[in-house]
N, C-alpha and C. Protein backbone atom coordinates (compact mmCIF):
# COMPACT_ATOMS: atom_id res chain seq x y z
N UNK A 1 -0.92 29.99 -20.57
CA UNK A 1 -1.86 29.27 -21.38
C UNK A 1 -3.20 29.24 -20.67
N UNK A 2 -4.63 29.20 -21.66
CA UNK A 2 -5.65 29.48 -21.11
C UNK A 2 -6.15 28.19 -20.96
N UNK A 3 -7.00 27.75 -20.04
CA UNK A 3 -7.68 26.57 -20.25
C UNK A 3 -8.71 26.19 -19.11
N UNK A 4 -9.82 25.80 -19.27
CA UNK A 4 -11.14 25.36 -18.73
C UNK A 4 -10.94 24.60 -17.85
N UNK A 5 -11.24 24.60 -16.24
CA UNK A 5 -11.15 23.16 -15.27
C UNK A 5 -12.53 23.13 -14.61
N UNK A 6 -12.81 22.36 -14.52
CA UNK A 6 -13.85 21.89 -13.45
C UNK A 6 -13.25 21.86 -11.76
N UNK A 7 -13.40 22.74 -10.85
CA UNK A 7 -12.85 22.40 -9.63
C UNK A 7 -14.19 21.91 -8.70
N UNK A 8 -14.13 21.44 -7.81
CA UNK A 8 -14.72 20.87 -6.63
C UNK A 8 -15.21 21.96 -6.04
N UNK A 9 -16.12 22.17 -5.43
CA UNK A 9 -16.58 24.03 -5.06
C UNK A 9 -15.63 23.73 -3.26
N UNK A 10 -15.22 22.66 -3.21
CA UNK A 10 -14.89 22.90 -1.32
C UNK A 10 -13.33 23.29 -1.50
N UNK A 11 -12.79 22.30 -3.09
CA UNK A 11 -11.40 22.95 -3.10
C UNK A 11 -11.48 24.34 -3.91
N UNK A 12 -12.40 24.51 -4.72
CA UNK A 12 -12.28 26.08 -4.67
C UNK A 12 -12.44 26.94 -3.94
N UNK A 13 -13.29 26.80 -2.87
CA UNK A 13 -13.18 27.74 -1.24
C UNK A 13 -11.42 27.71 -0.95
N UNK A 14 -11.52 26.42 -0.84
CA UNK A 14 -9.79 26.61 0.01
C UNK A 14 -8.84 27.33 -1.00
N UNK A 15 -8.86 27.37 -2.29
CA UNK A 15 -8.06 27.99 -3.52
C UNK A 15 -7.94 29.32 -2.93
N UNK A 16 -9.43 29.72 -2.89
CA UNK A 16 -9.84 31.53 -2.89
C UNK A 16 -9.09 31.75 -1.72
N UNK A 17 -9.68 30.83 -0.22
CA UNK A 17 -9.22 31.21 1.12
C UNK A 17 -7.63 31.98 0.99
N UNK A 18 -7.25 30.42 0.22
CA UNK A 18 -5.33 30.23 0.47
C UNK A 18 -4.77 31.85 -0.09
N UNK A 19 -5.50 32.41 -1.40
CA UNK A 19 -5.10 33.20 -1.77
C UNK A 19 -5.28 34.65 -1.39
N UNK A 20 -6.32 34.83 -0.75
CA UNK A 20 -6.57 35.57 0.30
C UNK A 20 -5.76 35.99 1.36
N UNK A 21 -5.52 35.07 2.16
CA UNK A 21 -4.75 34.82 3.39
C UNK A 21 -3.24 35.46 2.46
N UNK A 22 -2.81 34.73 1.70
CA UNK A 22 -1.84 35.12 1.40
C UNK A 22 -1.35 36.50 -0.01
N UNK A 23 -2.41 36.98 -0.07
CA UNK A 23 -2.58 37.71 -0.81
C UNK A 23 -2.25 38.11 -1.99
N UNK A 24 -2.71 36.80 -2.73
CA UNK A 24 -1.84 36.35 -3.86
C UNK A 24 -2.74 36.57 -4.59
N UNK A 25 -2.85 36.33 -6.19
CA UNK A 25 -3.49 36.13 -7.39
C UNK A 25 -4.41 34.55 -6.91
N UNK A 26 -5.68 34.48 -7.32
CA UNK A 26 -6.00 33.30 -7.09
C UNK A 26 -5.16 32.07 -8.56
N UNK A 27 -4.77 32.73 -9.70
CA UNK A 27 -4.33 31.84 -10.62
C UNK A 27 -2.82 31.25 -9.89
N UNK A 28 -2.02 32.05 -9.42
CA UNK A 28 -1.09 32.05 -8.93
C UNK A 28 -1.17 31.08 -7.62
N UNK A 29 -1.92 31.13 -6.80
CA UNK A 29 -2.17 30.09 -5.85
C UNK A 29 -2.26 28.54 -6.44
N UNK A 30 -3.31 28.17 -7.43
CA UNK A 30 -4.02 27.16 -7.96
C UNK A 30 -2.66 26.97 -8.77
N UNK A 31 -1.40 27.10 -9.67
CA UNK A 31 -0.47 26.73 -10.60
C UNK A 31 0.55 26.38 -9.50
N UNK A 32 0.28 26.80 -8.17
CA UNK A 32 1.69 26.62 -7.48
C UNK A 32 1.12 25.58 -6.70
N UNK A 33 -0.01 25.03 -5.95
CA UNK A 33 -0.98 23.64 -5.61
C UNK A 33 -0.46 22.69 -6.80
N UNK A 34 -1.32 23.07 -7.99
CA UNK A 34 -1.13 21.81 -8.73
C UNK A 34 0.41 21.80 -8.86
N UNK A 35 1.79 22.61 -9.03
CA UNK A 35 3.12 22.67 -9.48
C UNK A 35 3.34 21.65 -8.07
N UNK A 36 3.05 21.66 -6.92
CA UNK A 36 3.62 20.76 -5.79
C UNK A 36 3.15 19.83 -5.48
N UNK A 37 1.89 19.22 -6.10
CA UNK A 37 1.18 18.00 -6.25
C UNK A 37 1.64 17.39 -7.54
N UNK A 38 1.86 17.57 -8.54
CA UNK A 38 2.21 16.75 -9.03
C UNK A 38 4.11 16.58 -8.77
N UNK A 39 4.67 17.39 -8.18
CA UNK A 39 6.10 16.63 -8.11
C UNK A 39 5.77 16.15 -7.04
N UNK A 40 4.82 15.88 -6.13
CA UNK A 40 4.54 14.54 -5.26
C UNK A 40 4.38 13.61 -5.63
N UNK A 41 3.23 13.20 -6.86
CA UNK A 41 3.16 12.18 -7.65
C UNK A 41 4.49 11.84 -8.53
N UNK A 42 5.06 12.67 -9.00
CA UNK A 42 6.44 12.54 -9.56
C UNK A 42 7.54 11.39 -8.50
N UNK A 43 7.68 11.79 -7.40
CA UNK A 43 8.35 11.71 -6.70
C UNK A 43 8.12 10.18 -5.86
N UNK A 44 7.09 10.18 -5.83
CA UNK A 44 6.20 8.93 -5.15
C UNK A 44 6.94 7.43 -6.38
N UNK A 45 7.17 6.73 -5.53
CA UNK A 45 7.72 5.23 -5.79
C UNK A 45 6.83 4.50 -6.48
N UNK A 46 6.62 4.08 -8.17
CA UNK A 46 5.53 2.86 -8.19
C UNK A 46 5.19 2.13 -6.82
N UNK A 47 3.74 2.08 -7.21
CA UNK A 47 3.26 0.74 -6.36
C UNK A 47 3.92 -0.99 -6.48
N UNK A 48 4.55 -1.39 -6.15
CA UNK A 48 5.09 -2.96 -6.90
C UNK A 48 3.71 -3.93 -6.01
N UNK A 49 3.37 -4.86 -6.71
CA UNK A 49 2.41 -5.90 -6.15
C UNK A 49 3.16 -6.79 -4.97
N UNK A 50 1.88 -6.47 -3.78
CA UNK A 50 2.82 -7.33 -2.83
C UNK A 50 3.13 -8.41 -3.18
N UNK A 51 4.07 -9.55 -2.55
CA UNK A 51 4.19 -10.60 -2.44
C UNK A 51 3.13 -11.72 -1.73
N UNK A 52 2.64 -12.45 -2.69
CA UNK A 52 1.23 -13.04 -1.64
C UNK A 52 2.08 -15.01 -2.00
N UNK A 53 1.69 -15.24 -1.18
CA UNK A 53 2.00 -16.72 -1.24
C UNK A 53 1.12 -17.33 -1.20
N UNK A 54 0.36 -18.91 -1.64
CA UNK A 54 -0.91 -19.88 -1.82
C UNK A 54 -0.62 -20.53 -0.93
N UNK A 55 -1.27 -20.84 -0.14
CA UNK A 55 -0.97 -22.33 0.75
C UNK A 55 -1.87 -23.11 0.30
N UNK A 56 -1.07 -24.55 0.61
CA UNK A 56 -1.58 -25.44 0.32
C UNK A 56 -1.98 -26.93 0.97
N UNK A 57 -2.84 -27.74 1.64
CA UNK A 57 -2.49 -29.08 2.36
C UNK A 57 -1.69 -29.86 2.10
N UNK A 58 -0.79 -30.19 2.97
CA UNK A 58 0.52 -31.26 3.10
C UNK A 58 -0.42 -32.39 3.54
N UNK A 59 -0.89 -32.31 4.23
CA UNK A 59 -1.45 -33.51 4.76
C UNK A 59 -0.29 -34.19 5.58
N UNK A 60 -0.29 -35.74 6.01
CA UNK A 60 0.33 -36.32 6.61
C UNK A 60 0.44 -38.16 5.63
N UNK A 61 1.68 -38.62 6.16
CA UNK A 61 1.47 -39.67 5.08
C UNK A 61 1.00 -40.53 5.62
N UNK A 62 0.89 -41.59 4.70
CA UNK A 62 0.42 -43.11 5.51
C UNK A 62 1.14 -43.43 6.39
N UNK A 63 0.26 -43.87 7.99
CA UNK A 63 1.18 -44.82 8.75
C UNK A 63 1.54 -43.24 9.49
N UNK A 64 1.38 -42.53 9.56
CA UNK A 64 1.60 -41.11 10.37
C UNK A 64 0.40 -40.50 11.33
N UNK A 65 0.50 -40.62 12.63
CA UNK A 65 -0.60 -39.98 13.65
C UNK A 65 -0.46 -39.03 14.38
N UNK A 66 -1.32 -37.77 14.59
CA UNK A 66 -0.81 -36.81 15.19
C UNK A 66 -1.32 -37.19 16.69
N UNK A 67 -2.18 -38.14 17.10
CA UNK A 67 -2.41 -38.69 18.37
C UNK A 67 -1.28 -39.00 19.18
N UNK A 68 -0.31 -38.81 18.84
CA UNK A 68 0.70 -39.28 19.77
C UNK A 68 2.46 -38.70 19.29
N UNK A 69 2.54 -37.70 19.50
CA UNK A 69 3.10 -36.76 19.18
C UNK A 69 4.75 -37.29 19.23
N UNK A 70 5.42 -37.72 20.60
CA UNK A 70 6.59 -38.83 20.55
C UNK A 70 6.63 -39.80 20.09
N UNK A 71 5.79 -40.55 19.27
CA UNK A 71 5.94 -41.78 18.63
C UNK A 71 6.25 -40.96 17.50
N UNK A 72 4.98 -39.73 16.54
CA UNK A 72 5.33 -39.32 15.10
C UNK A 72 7.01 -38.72 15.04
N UNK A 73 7.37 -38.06 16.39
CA UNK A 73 9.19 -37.52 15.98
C UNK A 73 9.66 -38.96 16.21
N UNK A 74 9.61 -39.59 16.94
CA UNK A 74 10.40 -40.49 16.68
C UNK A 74 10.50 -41.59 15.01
N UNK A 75 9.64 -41.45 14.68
CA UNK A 75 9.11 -42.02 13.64
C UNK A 75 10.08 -41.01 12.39
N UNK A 76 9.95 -39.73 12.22
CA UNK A 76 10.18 -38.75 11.61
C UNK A 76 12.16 -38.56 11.68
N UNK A 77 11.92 -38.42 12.81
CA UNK A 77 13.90 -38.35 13.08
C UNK A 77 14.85 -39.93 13.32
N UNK A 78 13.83 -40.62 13.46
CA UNK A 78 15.02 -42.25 13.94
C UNK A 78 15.21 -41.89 14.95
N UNK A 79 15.05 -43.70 16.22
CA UNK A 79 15.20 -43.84 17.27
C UNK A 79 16.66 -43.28 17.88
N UNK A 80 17.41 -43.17 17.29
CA UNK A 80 18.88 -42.63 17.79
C UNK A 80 19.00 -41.12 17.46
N UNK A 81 18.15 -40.34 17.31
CA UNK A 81 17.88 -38.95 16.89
C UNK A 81 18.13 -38.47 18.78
N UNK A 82 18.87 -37.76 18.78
CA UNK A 82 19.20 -36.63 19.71
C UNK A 82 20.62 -35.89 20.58
């Protein structure tokens, strides 16, 4: 099948090069590129959206000080905590 592309002139250097080097048809080079790029894209896993989490302030409640760090666990766990 015939059909019109627009190529990039740096990937058409490398098209001509590849086919050169290997002394191929340049159509034949360019159908067997795009034939192994797209079963890459084929092949390639959706993207899934990461997992993002919101944080948010807890704050501290009434009657709670972080000035004094063994009074708040004790406060938090009960005096018979250990």
């Amino acid at each position: 099948m015939r059909t019109t592309l627009t190529i990039d002139d740096d990937h058409l250097d490398k098209a001509k090069a590849a086919a050169a080097k290997l002394r191929a048809p340049f159509r034949h080079v360019v159908n067997e590129a795009l034939r192994i790029g797209l079963q890459m894209i084929e092949d390639t896993p959706p993207r899934s959206r990461p997992y993002q989490t919101h944080p948010h302030k807890m704050g501290l409640k009434a009657g709670r000080n972080l000035g004094n760090i063994q009074a708040l666990l004790s406060q938090i766990e009960g005096e018979d905590h250990r």
